[in-house]
PDB file of N, CA and C in Angstrom:
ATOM      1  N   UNK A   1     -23.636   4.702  -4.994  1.00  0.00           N
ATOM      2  CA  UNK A   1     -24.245   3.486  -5.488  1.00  0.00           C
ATOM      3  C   UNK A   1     -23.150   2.470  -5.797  1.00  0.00           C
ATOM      4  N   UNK A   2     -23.479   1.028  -5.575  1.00  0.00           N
ATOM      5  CA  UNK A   2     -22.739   0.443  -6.382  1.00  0.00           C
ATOM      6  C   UNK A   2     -22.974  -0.174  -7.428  1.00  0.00           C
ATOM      7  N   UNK A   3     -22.120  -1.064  -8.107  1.00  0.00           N
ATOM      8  CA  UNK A   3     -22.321  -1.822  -8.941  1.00  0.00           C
ATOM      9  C   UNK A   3     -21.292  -2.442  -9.561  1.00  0.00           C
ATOM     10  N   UNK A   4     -21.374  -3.534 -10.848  1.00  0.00           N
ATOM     11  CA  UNK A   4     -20.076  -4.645 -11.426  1.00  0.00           C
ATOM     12  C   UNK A   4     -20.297  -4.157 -12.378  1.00  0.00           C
ATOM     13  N   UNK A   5     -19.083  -4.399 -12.808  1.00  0.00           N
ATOM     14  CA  UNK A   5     -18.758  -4.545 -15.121  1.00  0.00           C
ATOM     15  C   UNK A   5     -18.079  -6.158 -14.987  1.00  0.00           C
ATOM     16  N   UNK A   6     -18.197  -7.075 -15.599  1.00  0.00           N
ATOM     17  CA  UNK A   6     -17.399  -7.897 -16.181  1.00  0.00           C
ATOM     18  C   UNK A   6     -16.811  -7.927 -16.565  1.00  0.00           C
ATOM     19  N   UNK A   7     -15.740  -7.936 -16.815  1.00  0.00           N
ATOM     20  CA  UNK A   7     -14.411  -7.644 -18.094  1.00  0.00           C
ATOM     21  C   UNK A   7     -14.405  -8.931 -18.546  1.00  0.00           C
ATOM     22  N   UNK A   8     -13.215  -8.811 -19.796  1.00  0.00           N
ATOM     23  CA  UNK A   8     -12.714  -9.638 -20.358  1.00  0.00           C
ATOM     24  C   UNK A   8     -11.440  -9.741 -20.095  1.00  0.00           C
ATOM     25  N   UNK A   9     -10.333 -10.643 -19.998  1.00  0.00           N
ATOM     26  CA  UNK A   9      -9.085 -10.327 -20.333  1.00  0.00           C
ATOM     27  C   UNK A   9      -8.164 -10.531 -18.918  1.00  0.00           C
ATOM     28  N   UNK A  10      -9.358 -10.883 -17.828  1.00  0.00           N
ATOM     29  CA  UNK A  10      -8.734 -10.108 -16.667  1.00  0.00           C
ATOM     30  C   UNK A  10      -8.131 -12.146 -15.784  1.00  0.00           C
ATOM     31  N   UNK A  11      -6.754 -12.133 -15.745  1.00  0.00           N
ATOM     32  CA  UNK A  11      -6.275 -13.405 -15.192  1.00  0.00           C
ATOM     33  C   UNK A  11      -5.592 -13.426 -14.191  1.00  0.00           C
ATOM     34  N   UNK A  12      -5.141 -12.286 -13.469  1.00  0.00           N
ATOM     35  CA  UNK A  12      -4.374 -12.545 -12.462  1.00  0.00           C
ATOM     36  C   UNK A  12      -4.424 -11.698 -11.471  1.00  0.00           C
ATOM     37  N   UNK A  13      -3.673 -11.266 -10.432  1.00  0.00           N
ATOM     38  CA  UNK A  13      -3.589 -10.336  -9.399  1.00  0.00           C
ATOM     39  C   UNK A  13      -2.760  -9.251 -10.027  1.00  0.00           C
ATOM     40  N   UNK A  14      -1.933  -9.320 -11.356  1.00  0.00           N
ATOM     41  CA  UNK A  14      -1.380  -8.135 -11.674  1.00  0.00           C
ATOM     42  C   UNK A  14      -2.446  -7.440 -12.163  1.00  0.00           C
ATOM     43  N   UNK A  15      -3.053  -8.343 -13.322  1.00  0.00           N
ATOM     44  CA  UNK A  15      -4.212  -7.465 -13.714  1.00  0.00           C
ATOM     45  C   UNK A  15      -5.099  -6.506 -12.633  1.00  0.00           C
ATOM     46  N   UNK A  16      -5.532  -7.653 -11.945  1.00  0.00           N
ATOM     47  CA  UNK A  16      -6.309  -6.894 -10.478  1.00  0.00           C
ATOM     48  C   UNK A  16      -5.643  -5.561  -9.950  1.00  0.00           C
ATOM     49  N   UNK A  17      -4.219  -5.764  -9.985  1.00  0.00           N
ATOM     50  CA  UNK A  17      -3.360  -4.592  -9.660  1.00  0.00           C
ATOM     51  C   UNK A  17      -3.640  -3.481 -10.398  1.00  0.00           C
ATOM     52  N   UNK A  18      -3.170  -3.190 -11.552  1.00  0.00           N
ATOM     53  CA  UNK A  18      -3.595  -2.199 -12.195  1.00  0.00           C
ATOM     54  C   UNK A  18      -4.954  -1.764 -11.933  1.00  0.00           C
ATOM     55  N   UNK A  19      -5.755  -2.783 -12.374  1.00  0.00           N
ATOM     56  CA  UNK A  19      -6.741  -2.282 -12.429  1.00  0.00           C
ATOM     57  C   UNK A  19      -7.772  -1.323 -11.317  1.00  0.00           C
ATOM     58  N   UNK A  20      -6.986  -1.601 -10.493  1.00  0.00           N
ATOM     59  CA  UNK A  20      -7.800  -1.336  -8.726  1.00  0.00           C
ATOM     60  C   UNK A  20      -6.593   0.131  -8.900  1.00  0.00           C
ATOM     61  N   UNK A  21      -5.242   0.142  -9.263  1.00  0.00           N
ATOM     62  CA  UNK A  21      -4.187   1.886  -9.301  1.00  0.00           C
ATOM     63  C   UNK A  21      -5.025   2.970 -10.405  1.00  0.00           C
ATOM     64  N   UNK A  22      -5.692   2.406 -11.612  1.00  0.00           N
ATOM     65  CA  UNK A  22      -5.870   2.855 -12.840  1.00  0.00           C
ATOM     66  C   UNK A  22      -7.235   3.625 -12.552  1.00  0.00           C
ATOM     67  N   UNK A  23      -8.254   2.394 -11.547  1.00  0.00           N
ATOM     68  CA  UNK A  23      -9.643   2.702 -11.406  1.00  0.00           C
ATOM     69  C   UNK A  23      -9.386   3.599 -10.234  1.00  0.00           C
ATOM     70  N   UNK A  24      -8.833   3.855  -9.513  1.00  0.00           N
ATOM     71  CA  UNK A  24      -9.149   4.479  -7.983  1.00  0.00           C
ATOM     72  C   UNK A  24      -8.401   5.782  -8.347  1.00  0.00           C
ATOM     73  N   UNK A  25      -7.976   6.485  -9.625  1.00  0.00           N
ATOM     74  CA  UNK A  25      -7.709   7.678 -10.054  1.00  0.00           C
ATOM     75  C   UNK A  25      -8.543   8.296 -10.250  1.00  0.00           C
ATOM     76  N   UNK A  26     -10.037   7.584 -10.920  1.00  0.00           N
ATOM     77  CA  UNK A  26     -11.250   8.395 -11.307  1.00  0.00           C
ATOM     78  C   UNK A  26     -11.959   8.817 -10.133  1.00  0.00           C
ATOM     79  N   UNK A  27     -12.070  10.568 -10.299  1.00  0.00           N
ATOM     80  CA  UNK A  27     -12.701  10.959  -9.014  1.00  0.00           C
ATOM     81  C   UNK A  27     -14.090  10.141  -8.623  1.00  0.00           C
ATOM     82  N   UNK A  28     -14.854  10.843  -7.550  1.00  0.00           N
ATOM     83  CA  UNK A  28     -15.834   9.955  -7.076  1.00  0.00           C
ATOM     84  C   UNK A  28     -15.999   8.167  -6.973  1.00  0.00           C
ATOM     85  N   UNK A  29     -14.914   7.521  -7.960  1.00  0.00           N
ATOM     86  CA  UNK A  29     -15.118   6.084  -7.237  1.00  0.00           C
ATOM     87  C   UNK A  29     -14.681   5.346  -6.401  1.00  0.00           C
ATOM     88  N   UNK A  30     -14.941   4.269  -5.367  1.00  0.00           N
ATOM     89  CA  UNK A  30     -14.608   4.345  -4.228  1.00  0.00           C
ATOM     90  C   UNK A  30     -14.825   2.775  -3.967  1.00  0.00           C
ATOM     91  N   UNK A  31     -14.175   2.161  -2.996  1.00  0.00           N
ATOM     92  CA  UNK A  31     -14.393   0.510  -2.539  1.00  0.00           C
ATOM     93  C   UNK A  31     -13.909  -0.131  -3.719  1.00  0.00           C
ATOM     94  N   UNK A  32     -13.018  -0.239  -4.498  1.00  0.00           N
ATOM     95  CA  UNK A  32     -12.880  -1.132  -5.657  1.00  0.00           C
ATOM     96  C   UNK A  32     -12.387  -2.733  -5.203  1.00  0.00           C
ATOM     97  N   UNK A  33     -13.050  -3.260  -5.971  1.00  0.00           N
ATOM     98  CA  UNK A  33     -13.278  -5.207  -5.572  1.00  0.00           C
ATOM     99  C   UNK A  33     -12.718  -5.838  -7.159  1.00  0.00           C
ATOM    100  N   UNK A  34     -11.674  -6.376  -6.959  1.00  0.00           N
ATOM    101  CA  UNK A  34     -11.453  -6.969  -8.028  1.00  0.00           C
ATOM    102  C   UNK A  34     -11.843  -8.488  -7.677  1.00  0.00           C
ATOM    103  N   UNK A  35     -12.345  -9.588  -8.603  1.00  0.00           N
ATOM    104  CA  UNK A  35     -12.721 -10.508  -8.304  1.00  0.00           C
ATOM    105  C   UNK A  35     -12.138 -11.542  -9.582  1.00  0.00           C
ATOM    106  N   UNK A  36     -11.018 -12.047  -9.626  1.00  0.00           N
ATOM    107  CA  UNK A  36     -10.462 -12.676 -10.541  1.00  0.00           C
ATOM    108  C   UNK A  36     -11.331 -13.649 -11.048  1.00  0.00           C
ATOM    109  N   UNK A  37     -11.927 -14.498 -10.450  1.00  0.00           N
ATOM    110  CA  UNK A  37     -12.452 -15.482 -10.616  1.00  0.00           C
ATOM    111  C   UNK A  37     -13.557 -15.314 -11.153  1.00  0.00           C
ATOM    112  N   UNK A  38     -14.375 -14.453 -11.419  1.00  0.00           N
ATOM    113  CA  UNK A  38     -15.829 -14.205 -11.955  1.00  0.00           C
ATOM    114  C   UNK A  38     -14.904 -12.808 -12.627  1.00  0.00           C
ATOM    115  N   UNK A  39     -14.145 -12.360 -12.888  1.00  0.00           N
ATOM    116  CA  UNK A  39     -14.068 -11.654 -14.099  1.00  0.00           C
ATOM    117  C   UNK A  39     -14.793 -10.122 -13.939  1.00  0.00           C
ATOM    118  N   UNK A  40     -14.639 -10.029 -12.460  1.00  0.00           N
ATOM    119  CA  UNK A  40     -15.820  -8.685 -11.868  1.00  0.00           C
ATOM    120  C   UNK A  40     -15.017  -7.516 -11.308  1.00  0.00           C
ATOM    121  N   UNK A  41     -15.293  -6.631 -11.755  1.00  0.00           N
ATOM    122  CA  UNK A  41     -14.705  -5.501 -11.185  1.00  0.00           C
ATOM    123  C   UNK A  41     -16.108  -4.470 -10.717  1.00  0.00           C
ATOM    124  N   UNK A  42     -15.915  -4.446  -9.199  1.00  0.00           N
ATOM    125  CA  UNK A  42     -16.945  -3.794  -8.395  1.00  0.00           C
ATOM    126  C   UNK A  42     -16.033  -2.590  -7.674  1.00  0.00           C
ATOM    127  N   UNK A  43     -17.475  -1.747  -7.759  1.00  0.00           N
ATOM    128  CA  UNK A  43     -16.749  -0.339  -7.457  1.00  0.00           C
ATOM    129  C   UNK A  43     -18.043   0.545  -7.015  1.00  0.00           C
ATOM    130  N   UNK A  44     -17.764   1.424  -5.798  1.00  0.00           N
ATOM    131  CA  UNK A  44     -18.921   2.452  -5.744  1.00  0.00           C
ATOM    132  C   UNK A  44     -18.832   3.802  -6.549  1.00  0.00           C
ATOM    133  N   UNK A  45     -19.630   4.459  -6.777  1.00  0.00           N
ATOM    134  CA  UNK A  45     -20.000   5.293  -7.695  1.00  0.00           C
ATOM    135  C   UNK A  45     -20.817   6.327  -7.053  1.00  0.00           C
ATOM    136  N   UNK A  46     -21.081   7.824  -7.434  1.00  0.00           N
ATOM    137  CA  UNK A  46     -22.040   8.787  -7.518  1.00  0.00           C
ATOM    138  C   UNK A  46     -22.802   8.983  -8.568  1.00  0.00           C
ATOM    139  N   UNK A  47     -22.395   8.706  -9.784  1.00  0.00           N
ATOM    140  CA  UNK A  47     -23.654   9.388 -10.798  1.00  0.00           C
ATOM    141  C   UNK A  47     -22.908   8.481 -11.671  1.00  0.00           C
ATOM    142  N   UNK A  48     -23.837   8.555 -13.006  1.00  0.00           N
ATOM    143  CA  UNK A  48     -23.788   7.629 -13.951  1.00  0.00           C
ATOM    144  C   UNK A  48     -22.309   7.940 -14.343  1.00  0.00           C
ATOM    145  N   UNK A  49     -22.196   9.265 -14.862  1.00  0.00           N
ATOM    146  CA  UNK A  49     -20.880   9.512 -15.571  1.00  0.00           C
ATOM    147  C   UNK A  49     -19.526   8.980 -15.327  1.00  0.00           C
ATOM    148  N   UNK A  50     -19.639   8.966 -13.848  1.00  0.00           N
ATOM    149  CA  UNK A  50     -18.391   7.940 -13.188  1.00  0.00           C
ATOM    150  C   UNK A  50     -18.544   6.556 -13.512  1.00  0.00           C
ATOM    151  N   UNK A  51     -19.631   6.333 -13.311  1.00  0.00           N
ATOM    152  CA  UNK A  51     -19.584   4.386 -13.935  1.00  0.00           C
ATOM    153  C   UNK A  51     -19.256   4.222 -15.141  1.00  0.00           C
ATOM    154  N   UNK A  52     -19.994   5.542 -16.439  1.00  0.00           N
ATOM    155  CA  UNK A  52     -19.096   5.311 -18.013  1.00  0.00           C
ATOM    156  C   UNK A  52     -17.870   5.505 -17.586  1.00  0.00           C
ATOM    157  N   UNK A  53     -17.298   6.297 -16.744  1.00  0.00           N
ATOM    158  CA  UNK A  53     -15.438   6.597 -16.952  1.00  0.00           C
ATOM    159  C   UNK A  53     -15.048   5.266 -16.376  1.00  0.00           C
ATOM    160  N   UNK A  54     -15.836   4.374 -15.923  1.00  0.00           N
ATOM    161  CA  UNK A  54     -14.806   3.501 -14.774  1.00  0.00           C
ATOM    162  C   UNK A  54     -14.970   2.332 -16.443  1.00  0.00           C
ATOM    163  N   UNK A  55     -15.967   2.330 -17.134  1.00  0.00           N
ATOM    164  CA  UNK A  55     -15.949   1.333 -17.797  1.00  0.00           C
ATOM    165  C   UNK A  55     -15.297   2.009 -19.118  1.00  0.00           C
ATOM    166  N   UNK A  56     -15.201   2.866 -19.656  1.00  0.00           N
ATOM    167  CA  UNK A  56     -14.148   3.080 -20.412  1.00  0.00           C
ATOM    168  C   UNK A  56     -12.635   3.385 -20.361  1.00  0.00           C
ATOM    169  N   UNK A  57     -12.372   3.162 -19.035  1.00  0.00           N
ATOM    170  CA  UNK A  57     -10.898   3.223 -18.183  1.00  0.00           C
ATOM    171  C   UNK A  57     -10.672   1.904 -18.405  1.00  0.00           C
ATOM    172  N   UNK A  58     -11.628   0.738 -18.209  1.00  0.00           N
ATOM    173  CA  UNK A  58     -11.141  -0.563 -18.226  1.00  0.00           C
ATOM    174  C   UNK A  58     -11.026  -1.132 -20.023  1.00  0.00           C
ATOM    175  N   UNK A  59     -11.862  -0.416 -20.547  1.00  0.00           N
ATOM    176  CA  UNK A  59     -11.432  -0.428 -22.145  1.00  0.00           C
ATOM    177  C   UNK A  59     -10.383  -0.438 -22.634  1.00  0.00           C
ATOM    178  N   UNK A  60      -9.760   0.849 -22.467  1.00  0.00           N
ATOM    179  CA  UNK A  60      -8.730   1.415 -22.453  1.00  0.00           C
ATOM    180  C   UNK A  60      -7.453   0.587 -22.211  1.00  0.00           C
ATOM    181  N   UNK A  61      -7.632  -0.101 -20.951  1.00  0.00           N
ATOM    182  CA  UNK A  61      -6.689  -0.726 -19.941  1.00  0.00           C
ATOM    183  C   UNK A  61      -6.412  -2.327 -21.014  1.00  0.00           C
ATOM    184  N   UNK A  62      -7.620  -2.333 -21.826  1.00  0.00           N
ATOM    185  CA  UNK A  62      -7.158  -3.957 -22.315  1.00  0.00           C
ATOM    186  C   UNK A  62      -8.592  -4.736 -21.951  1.00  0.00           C
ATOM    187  N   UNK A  63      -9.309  -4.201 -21.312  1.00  0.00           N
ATOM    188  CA  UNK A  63     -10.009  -5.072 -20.160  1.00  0.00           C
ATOM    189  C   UNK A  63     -11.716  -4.518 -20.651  1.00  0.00           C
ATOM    190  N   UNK A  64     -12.411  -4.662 -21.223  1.00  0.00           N
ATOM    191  CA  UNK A  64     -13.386  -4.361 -22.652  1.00  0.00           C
ATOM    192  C   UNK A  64     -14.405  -5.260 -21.473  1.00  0.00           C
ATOM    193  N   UNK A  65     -15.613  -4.334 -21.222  1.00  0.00           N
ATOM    194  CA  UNK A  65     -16.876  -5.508 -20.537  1.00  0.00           C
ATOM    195  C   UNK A  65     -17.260  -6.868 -21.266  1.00  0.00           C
ATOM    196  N   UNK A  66     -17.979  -7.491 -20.882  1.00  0.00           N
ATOM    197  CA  UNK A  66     -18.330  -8.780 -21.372  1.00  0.00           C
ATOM    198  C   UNK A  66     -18.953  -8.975 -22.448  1.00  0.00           C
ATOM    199  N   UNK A  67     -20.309  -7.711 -23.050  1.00  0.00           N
ATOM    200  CA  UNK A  67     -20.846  -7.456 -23.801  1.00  0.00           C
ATOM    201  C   UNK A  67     -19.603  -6.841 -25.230  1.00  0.00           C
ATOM    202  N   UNK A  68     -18.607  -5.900 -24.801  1.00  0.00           N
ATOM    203  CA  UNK A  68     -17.938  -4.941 -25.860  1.00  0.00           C
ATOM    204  C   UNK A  68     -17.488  -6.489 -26.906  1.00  0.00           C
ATOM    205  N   UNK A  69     -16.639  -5.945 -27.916  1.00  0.00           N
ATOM    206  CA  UNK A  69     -15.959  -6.753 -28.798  1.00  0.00           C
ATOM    207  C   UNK A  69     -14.220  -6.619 -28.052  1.00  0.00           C
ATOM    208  N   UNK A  70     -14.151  -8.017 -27.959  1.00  0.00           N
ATOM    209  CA  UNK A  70     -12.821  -8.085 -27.593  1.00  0.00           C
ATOM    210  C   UNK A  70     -11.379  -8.262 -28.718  1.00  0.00           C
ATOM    211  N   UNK A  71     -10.978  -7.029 -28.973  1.00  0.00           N
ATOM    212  CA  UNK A  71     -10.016  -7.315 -30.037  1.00  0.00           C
ATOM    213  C   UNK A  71      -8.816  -7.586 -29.910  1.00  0.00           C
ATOM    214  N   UNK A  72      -7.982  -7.989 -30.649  1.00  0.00           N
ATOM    215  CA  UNK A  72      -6.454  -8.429 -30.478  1.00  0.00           C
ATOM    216  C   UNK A  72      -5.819  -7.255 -30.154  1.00  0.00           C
ATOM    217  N   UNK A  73      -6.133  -5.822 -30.164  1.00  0.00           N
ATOM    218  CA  UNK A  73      -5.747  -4.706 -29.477  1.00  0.00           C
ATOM    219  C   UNK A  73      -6.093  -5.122 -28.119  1.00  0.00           C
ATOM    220  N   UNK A  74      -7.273  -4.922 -27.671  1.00  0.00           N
ATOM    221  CA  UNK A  74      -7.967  -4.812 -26.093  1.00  0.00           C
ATOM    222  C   UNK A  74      -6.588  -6.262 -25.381  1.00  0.00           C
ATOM    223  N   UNK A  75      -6.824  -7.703 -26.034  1.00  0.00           N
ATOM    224  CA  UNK A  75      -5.961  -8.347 -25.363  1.00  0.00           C
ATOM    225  C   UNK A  75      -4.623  -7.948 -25.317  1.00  0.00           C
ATOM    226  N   UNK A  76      -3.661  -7.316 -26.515  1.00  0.00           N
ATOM    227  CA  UNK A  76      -2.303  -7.043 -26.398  1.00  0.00           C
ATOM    228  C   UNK A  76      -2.432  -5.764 -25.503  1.00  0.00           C
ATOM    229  N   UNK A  77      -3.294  -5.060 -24.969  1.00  0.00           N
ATOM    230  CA  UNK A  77      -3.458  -3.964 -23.951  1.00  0.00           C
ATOM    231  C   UNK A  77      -3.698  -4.647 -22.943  1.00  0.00           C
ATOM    232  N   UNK A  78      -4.612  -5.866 -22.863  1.00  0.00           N
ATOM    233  CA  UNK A  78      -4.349  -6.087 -21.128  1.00  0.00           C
ATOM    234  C   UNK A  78      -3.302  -6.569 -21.020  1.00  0.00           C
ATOM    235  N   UNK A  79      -2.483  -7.851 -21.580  1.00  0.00           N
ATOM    236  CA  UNK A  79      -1.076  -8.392 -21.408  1.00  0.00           C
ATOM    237  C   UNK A  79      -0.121  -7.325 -20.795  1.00  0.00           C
ATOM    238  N   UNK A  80      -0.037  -6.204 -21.740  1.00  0.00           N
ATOM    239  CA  UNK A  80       0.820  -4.775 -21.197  1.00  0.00           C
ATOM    240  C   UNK A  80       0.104  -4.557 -19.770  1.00  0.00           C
ATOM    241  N   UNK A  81      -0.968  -4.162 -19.420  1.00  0.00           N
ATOM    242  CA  UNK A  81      -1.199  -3.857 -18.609  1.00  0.00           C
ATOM    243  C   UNK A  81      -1.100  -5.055 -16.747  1.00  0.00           C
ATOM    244  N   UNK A  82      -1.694  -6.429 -17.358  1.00  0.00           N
ATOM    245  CA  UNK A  82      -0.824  -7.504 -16.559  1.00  0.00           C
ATOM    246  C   UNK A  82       0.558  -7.258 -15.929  1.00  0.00           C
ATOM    247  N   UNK A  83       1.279  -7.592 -16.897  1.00  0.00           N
ATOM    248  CA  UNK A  83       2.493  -7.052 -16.884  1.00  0.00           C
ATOM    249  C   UNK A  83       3.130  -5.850 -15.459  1.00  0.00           C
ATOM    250  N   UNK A  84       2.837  -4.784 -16.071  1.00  0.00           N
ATOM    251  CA  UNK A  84       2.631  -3.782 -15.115  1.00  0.00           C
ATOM    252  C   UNK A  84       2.413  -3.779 -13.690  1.00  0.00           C
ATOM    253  N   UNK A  85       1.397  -4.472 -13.630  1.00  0.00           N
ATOM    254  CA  UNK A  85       0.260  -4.582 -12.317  1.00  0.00           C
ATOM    255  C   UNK A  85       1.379  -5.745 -11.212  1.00  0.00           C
ATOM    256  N   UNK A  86       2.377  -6.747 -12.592  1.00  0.00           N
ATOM    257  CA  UNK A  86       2.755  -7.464 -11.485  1.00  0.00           C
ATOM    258  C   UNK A  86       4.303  -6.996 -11.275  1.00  0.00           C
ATOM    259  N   UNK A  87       4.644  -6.390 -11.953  1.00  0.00           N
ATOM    260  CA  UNK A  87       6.040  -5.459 -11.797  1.00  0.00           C
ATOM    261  C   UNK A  87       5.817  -4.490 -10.824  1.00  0.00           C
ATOM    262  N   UNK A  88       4.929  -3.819 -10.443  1.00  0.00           N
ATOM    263  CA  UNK A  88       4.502  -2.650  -9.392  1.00  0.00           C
ATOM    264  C   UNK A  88       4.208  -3.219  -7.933  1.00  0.00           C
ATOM    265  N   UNK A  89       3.964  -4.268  -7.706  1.00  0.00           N
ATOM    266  CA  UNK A  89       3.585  -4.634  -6.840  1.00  0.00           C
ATOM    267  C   UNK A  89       4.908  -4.740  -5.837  1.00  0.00           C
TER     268      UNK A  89
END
């Protein structure tokens, strides 16, 4: 199946970077679409449980859906994680 999360937090192609190395670790998900501009991270899926891991991977990452609370943690976690995404490349 597929489907989007929105994030928060998400500004550049580093971000996109990580986020597409970080997400494509979790088994079963597959096709990942980062979409800077609408703030979308699309991804295919098998069962629900993979879509909670893909959206609490992006928690994690800094990057909190549109709905979560975005805290001055979640942003000083995506910055780190930015960061990263554009150093790896």
């Amino acid at each position: 199946m597929k489907t989007s999360i929105v994030v928060q937090n998400l500004k550049c192609g580093g971000c996109a970077s990580t986020i597409t190395s970080k997400v494509s670790e979790i088994e079963n998900i597959s096709d990942i679409n980062i979409g800077i501009d609408k703030s979308k991270v699309s991804f295919n899926y098998i069962n629900e449980v993979d879509a909670l891991a893909v959206k609490n991977k992006l928690k994690a990452l800094g990057y909190p859906s549109i709905e979560a609370n975005n805290s001055l943690t979640s942003k000083a976690k995506s910055f780190v994680s930015c960061a990263t995404g554009k150093f790896s490349k």
